[in-house]
Protein backbone atom coordinates (compact mmCIF):
# COMPACT_ATOMS: atom_id res chain seq x y z
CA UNK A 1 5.67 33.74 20.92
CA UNK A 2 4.20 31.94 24.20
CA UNK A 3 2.70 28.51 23.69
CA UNK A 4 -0.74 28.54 24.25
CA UNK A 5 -1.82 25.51 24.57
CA UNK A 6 -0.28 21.89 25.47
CA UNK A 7 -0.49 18.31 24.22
CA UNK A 8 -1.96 15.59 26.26
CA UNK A 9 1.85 13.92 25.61
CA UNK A 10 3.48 17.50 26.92
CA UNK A 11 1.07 17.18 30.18
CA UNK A 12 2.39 13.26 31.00
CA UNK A 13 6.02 14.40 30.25
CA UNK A 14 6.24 16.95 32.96
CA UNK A 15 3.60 15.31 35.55
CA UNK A 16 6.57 12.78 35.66
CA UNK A 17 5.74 9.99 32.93
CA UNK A 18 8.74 10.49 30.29
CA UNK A 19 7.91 7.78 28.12
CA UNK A 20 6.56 9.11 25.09
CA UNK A 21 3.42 8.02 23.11
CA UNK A 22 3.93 6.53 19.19
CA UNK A 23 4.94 4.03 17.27
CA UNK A 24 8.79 1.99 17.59
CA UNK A 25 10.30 2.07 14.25
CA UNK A 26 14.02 0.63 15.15
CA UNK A 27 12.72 -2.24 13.32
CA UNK A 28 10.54 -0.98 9.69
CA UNK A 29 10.99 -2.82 6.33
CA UNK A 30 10.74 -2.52 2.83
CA UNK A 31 8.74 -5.48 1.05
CA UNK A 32 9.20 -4.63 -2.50
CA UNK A 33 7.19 -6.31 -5.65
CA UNK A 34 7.44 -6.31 -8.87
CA UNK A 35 5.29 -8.19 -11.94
CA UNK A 36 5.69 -7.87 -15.39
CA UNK A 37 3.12 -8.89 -17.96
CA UNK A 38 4.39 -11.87 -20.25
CA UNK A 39 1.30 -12.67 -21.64
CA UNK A 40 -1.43 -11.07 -23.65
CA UNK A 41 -2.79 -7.81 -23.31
CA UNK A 42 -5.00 -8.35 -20.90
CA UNK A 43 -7.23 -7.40 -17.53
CA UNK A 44 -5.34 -8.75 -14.95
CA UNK A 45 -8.19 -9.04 -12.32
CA UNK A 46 -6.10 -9.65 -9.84
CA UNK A 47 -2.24 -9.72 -9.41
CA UNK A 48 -1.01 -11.14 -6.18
CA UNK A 49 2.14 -9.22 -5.73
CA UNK A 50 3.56 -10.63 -2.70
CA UNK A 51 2.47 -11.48 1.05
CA UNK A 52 3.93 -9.75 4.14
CA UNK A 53 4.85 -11.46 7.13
CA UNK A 54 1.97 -13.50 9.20
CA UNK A 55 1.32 -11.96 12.53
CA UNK A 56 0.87 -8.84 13.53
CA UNK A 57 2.23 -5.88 10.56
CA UNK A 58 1.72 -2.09 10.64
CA UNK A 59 1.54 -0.78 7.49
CA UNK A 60 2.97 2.88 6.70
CA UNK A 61 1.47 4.31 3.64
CA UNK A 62 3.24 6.86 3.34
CA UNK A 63 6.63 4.88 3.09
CA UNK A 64 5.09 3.00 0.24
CA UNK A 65 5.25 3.64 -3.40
CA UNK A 66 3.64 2.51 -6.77
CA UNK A 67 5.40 2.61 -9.92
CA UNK A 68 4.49 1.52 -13.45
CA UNK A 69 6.80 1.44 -16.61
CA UNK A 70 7.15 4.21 -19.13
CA UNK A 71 4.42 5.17 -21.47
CA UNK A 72 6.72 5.45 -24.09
CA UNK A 73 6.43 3.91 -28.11
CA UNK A 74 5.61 0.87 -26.83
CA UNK A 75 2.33 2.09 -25.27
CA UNK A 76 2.89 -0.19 -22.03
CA UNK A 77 -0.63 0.96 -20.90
CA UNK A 78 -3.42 1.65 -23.55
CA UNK A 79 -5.56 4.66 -22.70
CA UNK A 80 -8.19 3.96 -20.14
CA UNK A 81 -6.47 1.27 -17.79
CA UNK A 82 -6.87 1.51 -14.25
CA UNK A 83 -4.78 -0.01 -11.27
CA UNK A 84 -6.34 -0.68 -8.00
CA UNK A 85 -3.74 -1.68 -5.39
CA UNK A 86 -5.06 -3.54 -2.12
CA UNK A 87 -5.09 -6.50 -0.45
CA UNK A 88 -6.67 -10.38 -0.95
CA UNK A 89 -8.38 -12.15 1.68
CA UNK A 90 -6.64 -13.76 4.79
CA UNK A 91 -7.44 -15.29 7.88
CA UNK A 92 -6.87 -13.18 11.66
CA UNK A 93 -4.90 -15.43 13.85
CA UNK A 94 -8.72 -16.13 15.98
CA UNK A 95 -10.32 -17.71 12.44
CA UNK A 96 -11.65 -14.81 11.46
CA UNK A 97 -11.93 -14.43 7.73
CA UNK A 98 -11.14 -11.02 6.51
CA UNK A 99 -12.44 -10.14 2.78
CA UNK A 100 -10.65 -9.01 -0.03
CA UNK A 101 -10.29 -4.73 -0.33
CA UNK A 102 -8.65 -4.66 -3.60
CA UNK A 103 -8.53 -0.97 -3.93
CA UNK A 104 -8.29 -0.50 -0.37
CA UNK A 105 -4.97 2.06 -0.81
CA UNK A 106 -4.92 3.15 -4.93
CA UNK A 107 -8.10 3.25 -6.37
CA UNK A 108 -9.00 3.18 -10.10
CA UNK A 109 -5.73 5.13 -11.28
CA UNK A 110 -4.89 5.83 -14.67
CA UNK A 111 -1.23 4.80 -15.41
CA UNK A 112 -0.76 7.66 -17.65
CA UNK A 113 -1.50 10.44 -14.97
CA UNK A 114 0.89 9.70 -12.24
CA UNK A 115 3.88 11.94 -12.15
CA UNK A 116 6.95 10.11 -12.69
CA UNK A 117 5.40 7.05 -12.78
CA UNK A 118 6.04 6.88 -8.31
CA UNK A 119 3.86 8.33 -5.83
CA UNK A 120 3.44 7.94 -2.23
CA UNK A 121 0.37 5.78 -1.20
CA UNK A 122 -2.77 6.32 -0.30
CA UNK A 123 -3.84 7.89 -3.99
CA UNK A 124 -6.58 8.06 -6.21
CA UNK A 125 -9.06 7.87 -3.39
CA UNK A 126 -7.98 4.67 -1.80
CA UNK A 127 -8.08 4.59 1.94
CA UNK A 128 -7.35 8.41 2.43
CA UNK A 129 -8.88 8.48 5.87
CA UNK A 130 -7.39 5.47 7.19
CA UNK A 131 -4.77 7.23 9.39
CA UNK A 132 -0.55 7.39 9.15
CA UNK A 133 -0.62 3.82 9.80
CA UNK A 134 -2.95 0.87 9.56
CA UNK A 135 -2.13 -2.39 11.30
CA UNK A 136 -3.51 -6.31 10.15
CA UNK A 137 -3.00 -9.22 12.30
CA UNK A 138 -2.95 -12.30 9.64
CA UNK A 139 -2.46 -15.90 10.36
CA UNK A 140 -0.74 -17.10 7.03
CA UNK A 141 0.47 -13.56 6.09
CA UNK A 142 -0.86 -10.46 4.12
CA UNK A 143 -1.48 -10.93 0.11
CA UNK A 144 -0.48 -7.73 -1.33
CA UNK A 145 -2.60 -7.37 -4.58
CA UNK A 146 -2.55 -5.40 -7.72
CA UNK A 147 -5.39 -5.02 -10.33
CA UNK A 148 -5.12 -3.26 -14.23
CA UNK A 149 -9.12 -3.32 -15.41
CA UNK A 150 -10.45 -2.80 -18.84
CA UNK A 151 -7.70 -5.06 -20.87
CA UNK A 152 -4.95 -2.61 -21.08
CA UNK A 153 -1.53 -3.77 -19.66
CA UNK A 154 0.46 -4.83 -22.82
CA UNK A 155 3.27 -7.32 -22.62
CA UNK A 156 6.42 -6.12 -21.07
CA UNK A 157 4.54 -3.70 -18.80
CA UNK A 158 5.71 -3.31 -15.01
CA UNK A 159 3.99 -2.67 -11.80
CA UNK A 160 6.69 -1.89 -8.66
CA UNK A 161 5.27 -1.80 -5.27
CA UNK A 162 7.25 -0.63 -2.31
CA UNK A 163 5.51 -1.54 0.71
CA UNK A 164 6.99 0.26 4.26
CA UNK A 165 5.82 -1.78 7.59
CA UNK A 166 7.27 -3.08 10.60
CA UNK A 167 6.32 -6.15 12.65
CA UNK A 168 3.86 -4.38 15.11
């Protein structure tokens, strides 16, 4: 079958311009996080689960991943928590102060439903539109933050985050 149709990238490759349009990933990383409750059951309003690198990160959704320890006898998460997984507030490198989103990638999940306990992010109506890749410029560095509402992560239980960027 004939192509019919080309791609403004296809058009700049044969006028001459070989260079190709996208994103250089000869240099992505994995941040990964990990908390475990040691205290009460409890809402945790707000877990900071780590901070990427200050400057300028792109963040790859898709290359990141949730996971949350087995529902199994010891009922690690009661029936009716939620997880929100965003970010906290930080500063642009210009003094702008950028609020919190704190469900700006999961939002409102229930533990109990994900698959295998791992999925790839954006879920549970987080930032679904926000694009393959979303890129913050931070002065001090990105806090990476994780949320379990309505007093239900028992002692012992585990959130894993697996975040995919590179240094834009």
């Amino acid at each position: 079958m004939a192509a019919t149709g080309t791609s403004l990238s296809y058009d700049k490759q044969v006028a001459g311009n070989s260079k190709l349009d996208g994103i250089n990933l000869a240099k992505l990383h994995m941040a990964v996080f990990e908390y475990v409750n040691s205290g009460t059951a409890a809402t945790i309003a707000e877990i900071l689960m780590g901070l990427l690198p200050a400057g300028k990160v792109r963040v790859f959704p898709q290359l990141c991943r949730l996971e949350v320890s087995e529902n199994g006898a010891d009922e690690s998460f009661v029936d009716g928590a939620v997880i929100d997984v965003g970010f906290g507030a930080y500063t642009e490198p210009d003094g702008d102060a950028i609020t919190a989103d704190p469900n700006y990638w999961v939002a409102a999940l229930n533990p109990a439903s994900v698959h295998e306990k791992r999925f790839a992010l954006p879920a549970g109506g987080g930032a679904s539109d926000a694009g393959m890749s979303q890129v913050f410029e931070s002065k001090n560095g990105l806090p990476i933050t994780a949320a379990v509402s309505t007093q239900n992560m028992k002692v012992g239980a585990k959130i894993r985050l697996e975040i995919g960027y590179s240094r834009s």
